[in-house]
N, C-alpha and C. Protein backbone atom coordinates (compact mmCIF):
# COMPACT_ATOMS: atom_id res chain seq x y z
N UNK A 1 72.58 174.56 121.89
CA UNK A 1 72.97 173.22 122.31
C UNK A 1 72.61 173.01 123.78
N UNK A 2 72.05 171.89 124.42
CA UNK A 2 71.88 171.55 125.70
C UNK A 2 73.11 172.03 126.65
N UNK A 3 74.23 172.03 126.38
CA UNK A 3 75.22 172.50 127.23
C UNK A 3 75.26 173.62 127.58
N UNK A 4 74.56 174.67 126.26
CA UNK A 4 74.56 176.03 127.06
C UNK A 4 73.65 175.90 127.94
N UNK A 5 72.81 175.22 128.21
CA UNK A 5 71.78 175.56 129.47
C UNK A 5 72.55 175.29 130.89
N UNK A 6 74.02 174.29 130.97
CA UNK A 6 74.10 174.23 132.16
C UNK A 6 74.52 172.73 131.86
N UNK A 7 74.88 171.99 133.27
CA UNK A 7 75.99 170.76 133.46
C UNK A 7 74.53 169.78 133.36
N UNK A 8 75.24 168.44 132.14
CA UNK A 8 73.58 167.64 131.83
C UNK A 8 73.58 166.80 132.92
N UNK A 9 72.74 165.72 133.89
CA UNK A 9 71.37 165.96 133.36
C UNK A 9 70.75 167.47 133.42
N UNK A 10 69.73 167.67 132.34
CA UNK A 10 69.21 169.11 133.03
C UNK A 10 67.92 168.55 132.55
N UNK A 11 66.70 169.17 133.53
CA UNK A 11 65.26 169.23 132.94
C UNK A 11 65.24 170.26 132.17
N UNK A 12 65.41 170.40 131.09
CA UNK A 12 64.89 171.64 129.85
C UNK A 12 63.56 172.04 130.16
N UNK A 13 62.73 170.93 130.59
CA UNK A 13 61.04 171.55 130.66
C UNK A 13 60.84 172.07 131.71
N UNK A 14 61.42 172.56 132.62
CA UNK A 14 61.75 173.33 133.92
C UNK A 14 62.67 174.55 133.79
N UNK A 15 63.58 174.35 132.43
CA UNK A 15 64.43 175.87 132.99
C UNK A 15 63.88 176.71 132.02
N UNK A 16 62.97 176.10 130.96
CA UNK A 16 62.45 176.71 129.75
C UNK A 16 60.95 176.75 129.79
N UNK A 17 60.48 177.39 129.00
CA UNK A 17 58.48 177.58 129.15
C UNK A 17 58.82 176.25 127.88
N UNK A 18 57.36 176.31 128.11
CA UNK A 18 57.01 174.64 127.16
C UNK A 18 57.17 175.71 125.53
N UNK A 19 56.66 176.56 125.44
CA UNK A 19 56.52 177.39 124.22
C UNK A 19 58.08 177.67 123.37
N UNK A 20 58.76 177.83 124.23
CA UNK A 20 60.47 178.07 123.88
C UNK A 20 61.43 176.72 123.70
N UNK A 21 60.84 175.11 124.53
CA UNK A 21 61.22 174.64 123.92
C UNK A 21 60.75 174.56 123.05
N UNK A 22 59.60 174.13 122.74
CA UNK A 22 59.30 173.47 121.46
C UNK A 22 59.56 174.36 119.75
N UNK A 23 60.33 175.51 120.59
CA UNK A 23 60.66 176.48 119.41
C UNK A 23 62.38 176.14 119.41
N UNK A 24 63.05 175.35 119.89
CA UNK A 24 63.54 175.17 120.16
C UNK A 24 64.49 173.47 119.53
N UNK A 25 65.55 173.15 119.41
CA UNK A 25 65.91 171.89 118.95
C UNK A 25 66.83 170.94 120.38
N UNK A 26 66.49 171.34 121.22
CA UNK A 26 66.67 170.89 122.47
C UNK A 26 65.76 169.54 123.21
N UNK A 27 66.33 168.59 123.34
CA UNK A 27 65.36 166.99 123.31
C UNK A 27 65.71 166.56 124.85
N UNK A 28 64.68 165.97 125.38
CA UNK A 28 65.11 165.36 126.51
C UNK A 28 65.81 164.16 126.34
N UNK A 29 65.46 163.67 125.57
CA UNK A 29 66.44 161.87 125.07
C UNK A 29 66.23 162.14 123.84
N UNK A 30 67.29 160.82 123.55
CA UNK A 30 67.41 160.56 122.08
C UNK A 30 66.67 159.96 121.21
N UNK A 31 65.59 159.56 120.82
CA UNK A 31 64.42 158.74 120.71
C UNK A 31 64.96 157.98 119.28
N UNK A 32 65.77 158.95 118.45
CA UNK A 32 66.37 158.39 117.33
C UNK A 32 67.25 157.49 117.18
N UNK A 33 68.36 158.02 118.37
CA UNK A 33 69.29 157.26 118.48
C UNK A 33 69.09 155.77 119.30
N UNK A 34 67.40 156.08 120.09
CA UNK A 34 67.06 154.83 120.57
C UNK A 34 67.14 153.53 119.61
N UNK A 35 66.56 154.11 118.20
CA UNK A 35 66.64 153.03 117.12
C UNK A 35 67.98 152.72 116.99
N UNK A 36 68.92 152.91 117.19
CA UNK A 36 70.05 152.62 116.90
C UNK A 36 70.96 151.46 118.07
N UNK A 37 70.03 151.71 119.07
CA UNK A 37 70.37 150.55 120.11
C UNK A 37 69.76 149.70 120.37
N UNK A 38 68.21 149.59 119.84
CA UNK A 38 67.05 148.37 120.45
C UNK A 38 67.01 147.77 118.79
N UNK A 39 67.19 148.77 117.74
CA UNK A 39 67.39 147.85 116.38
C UNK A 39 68.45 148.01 115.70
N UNK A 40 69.70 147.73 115.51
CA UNK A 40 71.22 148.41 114.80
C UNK A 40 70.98 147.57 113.82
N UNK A 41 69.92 146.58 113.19
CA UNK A 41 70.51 146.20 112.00
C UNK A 41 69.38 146.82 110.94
N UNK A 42 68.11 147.49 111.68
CA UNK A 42 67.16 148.10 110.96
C UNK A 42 67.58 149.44 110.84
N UNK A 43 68.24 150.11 110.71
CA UNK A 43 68.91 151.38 110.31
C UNK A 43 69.64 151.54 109.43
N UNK A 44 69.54 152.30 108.76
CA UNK A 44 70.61 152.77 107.88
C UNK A 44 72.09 152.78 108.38
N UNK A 45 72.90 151.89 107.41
CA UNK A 45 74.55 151.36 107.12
C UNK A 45 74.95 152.89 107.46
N UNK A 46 75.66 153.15 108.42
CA UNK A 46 76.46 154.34 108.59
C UNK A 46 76.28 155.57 109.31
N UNK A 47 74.29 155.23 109.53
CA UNK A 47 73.73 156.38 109.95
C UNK A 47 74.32 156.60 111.60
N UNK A 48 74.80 155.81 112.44
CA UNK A 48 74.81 156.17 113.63
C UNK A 48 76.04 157.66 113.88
N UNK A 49 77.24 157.21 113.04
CA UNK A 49 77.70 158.43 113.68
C UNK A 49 77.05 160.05 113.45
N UNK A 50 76.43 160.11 112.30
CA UNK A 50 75.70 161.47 111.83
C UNK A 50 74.67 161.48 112.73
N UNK A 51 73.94 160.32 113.48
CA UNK A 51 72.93 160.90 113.70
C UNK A 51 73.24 160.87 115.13
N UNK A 52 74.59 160.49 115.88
CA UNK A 52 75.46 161.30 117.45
C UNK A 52 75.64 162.42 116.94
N UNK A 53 76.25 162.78 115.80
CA UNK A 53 77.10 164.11 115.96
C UNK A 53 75.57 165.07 115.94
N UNK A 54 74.29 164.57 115.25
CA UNK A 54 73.28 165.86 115.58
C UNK A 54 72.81 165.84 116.86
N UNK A 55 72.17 164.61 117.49
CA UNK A 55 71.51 164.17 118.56
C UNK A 55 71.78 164.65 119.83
N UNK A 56 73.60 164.06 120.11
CA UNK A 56 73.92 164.32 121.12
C UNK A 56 74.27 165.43 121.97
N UNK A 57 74.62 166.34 120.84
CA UNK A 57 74.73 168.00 121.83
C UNK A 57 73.83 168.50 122.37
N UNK A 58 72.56 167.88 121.36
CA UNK A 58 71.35 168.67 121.82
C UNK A 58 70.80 168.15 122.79
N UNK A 59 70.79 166.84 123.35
CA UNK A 59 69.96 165.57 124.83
C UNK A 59 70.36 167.05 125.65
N UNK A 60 69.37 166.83 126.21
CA UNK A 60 69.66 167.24 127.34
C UNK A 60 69.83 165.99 128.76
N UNK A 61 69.27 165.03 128.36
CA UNK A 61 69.45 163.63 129.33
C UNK A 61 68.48 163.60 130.37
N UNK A 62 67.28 164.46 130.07
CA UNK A 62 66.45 164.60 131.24
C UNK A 62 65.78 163.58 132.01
N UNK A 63 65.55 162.36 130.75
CA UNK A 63 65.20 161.09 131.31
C UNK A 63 66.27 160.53 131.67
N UNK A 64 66.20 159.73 132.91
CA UNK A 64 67.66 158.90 133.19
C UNK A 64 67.61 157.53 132.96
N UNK A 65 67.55 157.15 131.65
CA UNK A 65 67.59 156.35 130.51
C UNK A 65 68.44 156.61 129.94
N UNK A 66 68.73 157.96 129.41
CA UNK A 66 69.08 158.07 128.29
C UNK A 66 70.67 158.60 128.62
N UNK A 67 71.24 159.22 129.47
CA UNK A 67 72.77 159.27 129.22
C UNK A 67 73.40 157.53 129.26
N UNK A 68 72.76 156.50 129.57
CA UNK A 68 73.60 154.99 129.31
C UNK A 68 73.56 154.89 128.36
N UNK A 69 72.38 155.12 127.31
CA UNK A 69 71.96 154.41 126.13
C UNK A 69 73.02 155.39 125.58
N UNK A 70 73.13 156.65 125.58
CA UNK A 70 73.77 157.48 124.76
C UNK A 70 75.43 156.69 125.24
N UNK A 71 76.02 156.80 126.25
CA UNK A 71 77.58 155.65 126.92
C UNK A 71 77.63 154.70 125.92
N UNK A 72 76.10 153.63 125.22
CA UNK A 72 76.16 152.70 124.34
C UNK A 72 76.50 152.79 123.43
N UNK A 73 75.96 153.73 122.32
CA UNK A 73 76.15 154.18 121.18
C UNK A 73 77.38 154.78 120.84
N UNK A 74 78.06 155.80 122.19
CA UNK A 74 78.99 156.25 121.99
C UNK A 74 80.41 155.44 121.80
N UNK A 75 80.55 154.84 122.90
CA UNK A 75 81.45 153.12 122.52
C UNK A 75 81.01 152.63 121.32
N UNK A 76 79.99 152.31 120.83
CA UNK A 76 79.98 151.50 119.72
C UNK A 76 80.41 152.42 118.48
N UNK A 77 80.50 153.41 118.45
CA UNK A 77 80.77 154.64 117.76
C UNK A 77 82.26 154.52 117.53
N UNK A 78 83.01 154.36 118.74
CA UNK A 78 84.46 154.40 119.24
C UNK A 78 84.67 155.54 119.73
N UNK A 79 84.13 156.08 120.00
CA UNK A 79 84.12 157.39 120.68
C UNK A 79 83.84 157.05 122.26
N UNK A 80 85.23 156.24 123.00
CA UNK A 80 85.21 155.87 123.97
C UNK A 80 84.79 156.70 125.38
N UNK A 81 85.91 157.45 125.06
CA UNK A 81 86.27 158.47 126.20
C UNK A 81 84.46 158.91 126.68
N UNK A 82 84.30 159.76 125.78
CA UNK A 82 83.15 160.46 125.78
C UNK A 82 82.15 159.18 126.21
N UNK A 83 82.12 158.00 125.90
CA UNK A 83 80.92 157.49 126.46
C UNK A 83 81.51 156.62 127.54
N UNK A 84 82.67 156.82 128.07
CA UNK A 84 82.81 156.69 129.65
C UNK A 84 82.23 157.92 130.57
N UNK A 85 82.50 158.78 130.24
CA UNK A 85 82.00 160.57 130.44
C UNK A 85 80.31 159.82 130.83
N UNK A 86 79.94 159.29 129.83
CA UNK A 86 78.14 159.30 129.99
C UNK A 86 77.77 157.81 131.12
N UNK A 87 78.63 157.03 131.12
CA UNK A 87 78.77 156.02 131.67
C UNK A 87 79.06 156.36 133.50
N UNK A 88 80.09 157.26 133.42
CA UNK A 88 79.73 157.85 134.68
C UNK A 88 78.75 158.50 135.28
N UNK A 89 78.19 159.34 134.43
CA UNK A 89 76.56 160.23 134.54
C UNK A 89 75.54 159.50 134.94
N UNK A 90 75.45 157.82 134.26
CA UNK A 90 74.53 157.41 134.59
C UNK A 90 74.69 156.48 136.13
N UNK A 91 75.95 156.50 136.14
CA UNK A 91 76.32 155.86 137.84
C UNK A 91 75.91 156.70 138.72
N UNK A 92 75.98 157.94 138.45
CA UNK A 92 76.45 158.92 139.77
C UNK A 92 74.87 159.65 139.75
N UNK A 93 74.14 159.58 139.10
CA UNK A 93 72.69 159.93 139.03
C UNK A 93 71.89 160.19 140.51
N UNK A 94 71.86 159.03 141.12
CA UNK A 94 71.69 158.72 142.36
C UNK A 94 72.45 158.90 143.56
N UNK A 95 73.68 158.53 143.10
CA UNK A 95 75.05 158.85 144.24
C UNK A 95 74.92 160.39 144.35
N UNK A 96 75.05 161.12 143.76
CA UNK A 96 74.88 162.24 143.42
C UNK A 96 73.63 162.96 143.82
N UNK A 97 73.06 162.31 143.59
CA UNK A 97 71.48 162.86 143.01
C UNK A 97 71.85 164.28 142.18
N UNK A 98 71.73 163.82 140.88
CA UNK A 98 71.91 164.45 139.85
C UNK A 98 70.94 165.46 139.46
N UNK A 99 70.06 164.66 139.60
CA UNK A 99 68.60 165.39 139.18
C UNK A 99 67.70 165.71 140.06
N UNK A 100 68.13 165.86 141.66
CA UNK A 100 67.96 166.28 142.58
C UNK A 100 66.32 165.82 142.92
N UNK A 101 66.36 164.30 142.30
CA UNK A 101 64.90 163.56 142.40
C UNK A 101 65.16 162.20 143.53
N UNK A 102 66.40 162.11 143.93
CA UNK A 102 66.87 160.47 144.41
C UNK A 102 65.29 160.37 145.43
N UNK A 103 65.36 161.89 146.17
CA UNK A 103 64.64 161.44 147.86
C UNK A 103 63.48 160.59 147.05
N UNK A 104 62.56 160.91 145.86
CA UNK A 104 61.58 159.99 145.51
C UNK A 104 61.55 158.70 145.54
N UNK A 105 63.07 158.12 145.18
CA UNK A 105 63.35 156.79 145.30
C UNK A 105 64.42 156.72 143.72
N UNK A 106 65.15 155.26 143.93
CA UNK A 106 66.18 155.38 142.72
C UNK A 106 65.93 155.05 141.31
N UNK A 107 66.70 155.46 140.55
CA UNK A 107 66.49 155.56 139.13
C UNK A 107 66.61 154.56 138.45
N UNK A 108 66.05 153.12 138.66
CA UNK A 108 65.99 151.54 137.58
C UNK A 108 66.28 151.54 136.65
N UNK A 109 66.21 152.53 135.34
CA UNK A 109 65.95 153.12 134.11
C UNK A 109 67.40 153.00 133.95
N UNK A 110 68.12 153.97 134.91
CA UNK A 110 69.64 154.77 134.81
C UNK A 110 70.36 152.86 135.05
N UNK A 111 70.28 152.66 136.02
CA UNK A 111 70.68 151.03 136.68
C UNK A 111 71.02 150.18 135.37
N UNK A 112 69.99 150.04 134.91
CA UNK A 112 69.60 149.01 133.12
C UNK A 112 70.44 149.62 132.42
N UNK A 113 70.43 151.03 132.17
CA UNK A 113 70.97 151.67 131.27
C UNK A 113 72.50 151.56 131.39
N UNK A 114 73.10 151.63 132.28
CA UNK A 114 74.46 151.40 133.17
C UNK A 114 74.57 149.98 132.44
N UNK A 115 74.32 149.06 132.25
CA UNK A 115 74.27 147.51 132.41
C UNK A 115 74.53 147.56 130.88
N UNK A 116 73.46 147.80 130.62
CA UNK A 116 73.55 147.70 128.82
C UNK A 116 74.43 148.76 128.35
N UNK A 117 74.85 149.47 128.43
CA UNK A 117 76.16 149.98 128.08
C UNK A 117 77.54 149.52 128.15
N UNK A 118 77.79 148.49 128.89
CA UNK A 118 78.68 147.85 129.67
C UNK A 118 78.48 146.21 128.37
N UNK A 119 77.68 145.61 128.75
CA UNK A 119 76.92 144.85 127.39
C UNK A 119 77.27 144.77 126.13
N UNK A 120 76.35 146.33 126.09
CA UNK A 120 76.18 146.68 124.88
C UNK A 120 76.74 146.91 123.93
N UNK A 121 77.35 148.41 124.74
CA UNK A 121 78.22 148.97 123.98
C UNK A 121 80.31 148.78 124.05
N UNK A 122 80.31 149.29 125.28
CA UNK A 122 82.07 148.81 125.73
C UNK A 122 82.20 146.75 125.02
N UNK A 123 81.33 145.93 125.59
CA UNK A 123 81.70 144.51 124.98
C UNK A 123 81.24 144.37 123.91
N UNK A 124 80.10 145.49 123.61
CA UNK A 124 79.92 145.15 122.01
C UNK A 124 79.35 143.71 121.92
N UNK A 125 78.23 143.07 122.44
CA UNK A 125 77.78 141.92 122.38
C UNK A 125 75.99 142.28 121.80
N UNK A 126 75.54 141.25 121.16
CA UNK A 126 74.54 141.50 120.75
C UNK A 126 74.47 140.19 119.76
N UNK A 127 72.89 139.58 119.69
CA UNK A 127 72.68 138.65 118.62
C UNK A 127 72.43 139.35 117.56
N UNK A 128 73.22 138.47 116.58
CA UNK A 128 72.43 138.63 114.91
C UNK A 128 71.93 137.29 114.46
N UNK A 129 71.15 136.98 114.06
CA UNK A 129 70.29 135.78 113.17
C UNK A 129 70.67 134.49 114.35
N UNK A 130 70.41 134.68 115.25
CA UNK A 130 70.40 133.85 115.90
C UNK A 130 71.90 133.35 116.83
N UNK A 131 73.19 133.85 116.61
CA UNK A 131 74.30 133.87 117.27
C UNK A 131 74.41 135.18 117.71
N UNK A 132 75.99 134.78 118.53
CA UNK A 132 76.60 136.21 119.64
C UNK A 132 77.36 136.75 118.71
N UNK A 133 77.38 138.03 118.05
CA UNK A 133 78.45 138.79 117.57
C UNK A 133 79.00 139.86 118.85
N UNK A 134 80.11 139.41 119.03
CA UNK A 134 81.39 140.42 119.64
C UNK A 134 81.72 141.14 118.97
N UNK A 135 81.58 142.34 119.10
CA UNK A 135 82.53 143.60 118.68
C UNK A 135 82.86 144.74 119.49
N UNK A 136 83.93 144.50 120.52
CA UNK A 136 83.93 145.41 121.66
C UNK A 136 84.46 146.60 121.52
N UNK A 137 84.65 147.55 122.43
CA UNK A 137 85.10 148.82 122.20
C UNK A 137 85.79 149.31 123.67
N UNK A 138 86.57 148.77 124.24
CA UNK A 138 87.20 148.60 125.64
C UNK A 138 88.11 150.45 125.91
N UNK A 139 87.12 151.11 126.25
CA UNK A 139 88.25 152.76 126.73
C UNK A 139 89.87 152.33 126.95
N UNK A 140 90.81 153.09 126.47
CA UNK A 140 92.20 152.66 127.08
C UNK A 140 92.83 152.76 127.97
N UNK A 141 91.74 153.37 128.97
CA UNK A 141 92.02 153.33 130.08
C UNK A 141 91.75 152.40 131.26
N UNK A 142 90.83 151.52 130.14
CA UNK A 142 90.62 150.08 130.51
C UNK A 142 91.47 148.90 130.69
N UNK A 143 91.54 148.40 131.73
CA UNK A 143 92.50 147.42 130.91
C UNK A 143 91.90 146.04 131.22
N UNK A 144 90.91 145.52 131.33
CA UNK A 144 89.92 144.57 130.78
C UNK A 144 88.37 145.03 131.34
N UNK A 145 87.42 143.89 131.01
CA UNK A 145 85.42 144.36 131.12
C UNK A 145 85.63 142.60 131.23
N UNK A 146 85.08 142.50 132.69
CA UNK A 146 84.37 140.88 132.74
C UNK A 146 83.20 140.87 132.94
N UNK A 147 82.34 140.43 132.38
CA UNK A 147 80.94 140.21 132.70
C UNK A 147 80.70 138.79 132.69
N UNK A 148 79.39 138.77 133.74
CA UNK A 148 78.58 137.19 133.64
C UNK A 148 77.14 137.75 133.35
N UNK A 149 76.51 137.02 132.04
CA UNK A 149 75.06 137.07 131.71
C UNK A 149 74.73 135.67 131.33
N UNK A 150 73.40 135.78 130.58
CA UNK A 150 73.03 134.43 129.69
C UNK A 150 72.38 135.71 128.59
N UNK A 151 72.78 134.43 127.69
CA UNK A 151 72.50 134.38 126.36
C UNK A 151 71.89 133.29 125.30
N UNK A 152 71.16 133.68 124.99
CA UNK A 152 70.49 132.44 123.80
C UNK A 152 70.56 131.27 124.72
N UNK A 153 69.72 131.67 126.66
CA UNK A 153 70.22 130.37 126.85
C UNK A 153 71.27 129.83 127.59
N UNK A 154 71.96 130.70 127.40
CA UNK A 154 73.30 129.98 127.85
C UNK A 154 74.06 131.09 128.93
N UNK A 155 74.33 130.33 129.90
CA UNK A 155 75.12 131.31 130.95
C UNK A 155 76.56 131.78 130.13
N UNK A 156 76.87 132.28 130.29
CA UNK A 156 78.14 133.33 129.54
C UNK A 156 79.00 134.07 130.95
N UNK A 157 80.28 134.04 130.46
CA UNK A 157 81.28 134.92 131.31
C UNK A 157 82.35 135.54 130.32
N UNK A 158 82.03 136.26 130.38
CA UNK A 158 83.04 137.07 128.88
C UNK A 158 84.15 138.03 129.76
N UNK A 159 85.40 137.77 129.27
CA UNK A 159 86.66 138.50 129.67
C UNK A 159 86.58 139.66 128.02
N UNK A 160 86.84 140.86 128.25
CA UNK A 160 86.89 141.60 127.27
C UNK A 160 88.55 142.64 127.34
N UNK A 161 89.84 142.05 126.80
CA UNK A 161 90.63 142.85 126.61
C UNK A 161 91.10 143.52 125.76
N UNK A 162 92.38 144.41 125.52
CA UNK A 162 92.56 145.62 124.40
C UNK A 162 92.42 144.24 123.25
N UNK A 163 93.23 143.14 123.00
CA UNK A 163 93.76 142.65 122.60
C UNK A 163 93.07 141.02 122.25
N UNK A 164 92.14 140.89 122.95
CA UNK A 164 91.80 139.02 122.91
C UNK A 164 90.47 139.27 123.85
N UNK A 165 89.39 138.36 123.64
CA UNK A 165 88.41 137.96 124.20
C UNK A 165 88.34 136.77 124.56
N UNK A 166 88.15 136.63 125.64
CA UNK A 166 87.71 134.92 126.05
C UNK A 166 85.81 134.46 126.36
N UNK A 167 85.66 133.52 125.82
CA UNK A 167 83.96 133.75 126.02
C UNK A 167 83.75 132.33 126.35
N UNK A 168 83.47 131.89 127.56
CA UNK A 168 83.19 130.79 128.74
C UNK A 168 81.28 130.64 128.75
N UNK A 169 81.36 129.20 128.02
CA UNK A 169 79.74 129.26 128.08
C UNK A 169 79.42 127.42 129.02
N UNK A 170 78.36 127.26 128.90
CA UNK A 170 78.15 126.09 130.05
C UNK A 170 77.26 125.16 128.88
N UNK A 171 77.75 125.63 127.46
CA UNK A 171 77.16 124.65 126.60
C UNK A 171 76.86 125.19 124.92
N UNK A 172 76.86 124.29 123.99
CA UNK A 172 76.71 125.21 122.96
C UNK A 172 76.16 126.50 122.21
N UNK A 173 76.97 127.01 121.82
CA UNK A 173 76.87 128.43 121.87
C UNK A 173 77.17 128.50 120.19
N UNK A 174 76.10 129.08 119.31
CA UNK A 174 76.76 129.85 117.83
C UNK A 174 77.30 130.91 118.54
N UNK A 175 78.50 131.59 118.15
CA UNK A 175 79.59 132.70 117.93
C UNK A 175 79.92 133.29 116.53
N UNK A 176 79.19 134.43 116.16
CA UNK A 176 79.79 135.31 115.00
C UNK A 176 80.85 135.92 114.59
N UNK A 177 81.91 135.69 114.15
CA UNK A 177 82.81 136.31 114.26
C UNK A 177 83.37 136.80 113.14
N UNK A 178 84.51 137.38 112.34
CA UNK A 178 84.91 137.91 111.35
C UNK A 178 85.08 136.62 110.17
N UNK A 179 85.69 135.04 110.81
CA UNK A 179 85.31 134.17 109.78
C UNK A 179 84.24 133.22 109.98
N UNK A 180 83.16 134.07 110.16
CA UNK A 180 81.52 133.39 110.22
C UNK A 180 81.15 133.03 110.79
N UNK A 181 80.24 131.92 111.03
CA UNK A 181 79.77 131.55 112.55
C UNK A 181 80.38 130.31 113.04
N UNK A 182 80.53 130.18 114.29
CA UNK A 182 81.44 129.01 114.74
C UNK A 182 80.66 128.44 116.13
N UNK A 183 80.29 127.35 115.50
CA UNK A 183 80.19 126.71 116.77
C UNK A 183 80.54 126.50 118.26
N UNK A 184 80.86 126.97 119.37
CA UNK A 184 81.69 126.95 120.50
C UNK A 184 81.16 126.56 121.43
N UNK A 185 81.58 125.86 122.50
CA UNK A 185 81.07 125.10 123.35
C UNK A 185 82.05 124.83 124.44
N UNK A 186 82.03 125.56 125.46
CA UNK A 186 83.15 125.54 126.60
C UNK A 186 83.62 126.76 126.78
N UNK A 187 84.90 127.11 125.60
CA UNK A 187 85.49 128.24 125.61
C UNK A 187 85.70 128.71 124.69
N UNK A 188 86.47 130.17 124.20
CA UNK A 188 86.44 130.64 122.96
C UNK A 188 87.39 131.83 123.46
N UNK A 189 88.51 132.03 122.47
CA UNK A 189 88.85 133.03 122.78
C UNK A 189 89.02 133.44 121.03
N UNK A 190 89.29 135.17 120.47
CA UNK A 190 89.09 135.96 119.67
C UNK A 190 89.57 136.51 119.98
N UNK A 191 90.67 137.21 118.70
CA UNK A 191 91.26 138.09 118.69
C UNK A 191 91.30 139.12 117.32
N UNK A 192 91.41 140.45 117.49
CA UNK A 192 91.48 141.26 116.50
C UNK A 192 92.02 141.40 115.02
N UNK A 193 91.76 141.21 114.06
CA UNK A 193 91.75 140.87 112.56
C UNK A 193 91.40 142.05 112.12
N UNK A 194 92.27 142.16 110.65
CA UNK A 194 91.65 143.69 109.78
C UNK A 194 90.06 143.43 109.63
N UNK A 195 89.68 142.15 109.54
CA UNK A 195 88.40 141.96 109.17
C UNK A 195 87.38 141.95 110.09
N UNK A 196 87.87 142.07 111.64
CA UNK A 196 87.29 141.98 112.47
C UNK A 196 87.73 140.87 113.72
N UNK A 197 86.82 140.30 114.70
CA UNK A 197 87.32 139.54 115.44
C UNK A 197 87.26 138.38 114.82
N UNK A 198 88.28 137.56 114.94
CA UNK A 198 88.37 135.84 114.88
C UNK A 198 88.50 135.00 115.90
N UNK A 199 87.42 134.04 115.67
CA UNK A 199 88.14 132.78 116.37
C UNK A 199 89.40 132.49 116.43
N UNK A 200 90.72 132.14 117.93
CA UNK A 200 91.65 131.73 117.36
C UNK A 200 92.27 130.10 118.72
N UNK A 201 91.11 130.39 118.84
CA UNK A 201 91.20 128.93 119.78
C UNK A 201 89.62 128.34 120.74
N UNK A 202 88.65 127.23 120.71
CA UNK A 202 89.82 126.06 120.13
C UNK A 202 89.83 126.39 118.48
N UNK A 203 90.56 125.85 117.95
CA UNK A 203 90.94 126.05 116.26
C UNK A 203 90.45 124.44 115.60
């Protein structure tokens, strides 16, 4: 597993001959699990947690891309904790100099990756067929995620708590939610349902 080599990020192609990795099941990123964040509806129904529980022991995270994307997946997983763990990795990259590369200049890759995890995975935002589906995943040690982006268009300010979402747009907006798609325009707040999130105001 990548951990026995040492605290991640690690370059594997530096502490190992090229011959031993490749004899080896030790990956610098996740390239698999990439499909699982740039396409989640072209994958196989279910495949993401089987394919963390193989993937992730083995990253070694050598690209600094890939511990955010992995923070993404892991929240969307619900496997919070652990992808705050990676969420920090990819902050401290630079602060740190993790990979003992900063003096070259800083890591953009890690930056994005930070962003879209935050996005991505903790707010759980993402279009399907043309609307915003919310499905967040907030650590409990959280106790809210505000972001400002645009979307489809539309400037967005999303409050993300344990309990209720509020989603502030500057004009019509489709919203996906557990009872289908809803038109919204202004404000929106959602709250948690066995079935998922609902609209529950305006009503």
């Amino acid at each position: 597993m990548a951990a026995d080599l040492g605290r991640r990020p690690i370059a594997a192609d530096l502490l190992l001959s090229r011959e031993r990795l490749l004899r080896s099941q030790i990956i610098k990123q996740p390239d698999v699990l990439m499909l699982h964040h740039l396409l989640p509806d072209d994958v196989a129904p279910g495949s993401l947690e089987p394919n963390l529980a193989f993937y992730e022991p083995r990253t070694t995270h050598g690209s600094s891309l890939s511990p955010g994307i992995a923070a993404a997946l892991l929240a969307r997983a619900g496997r919070t904790a652990e992808a705050v763990d990676m969420l920090r990795t990819t902050l401290r990259i630079d602060l740190d100099d993790l990979t003992g590369t900063t003096a070259s200049g800083l890591h953009f890759a890690a930056l994005a990756a930070a962003w879209q995890a935050l996005v991505h995975g903790f707010a759980g935002l993402r279009v399907v067929d043309g609307a915003l589906l919310i499905d967040p995943r907030l650590p409990e040690s959280w106790q809210r995620l505000d972001l400002r982006l645009r979307c489809l268009g539309r400037r967005l300010r999303v409050n993300v708590c344990a309990d209720r979402v509020t989603v502030h747009t500057d004009g019509p907006l489709g919203l996906r939610a557990a009872d289908g798609v809803r038109l919204i325009d202004g404000r929106a707040v959602l709250e948690p349902a066995p079935s998922g999130w609902k609209v529950v105001a305006p009503t």
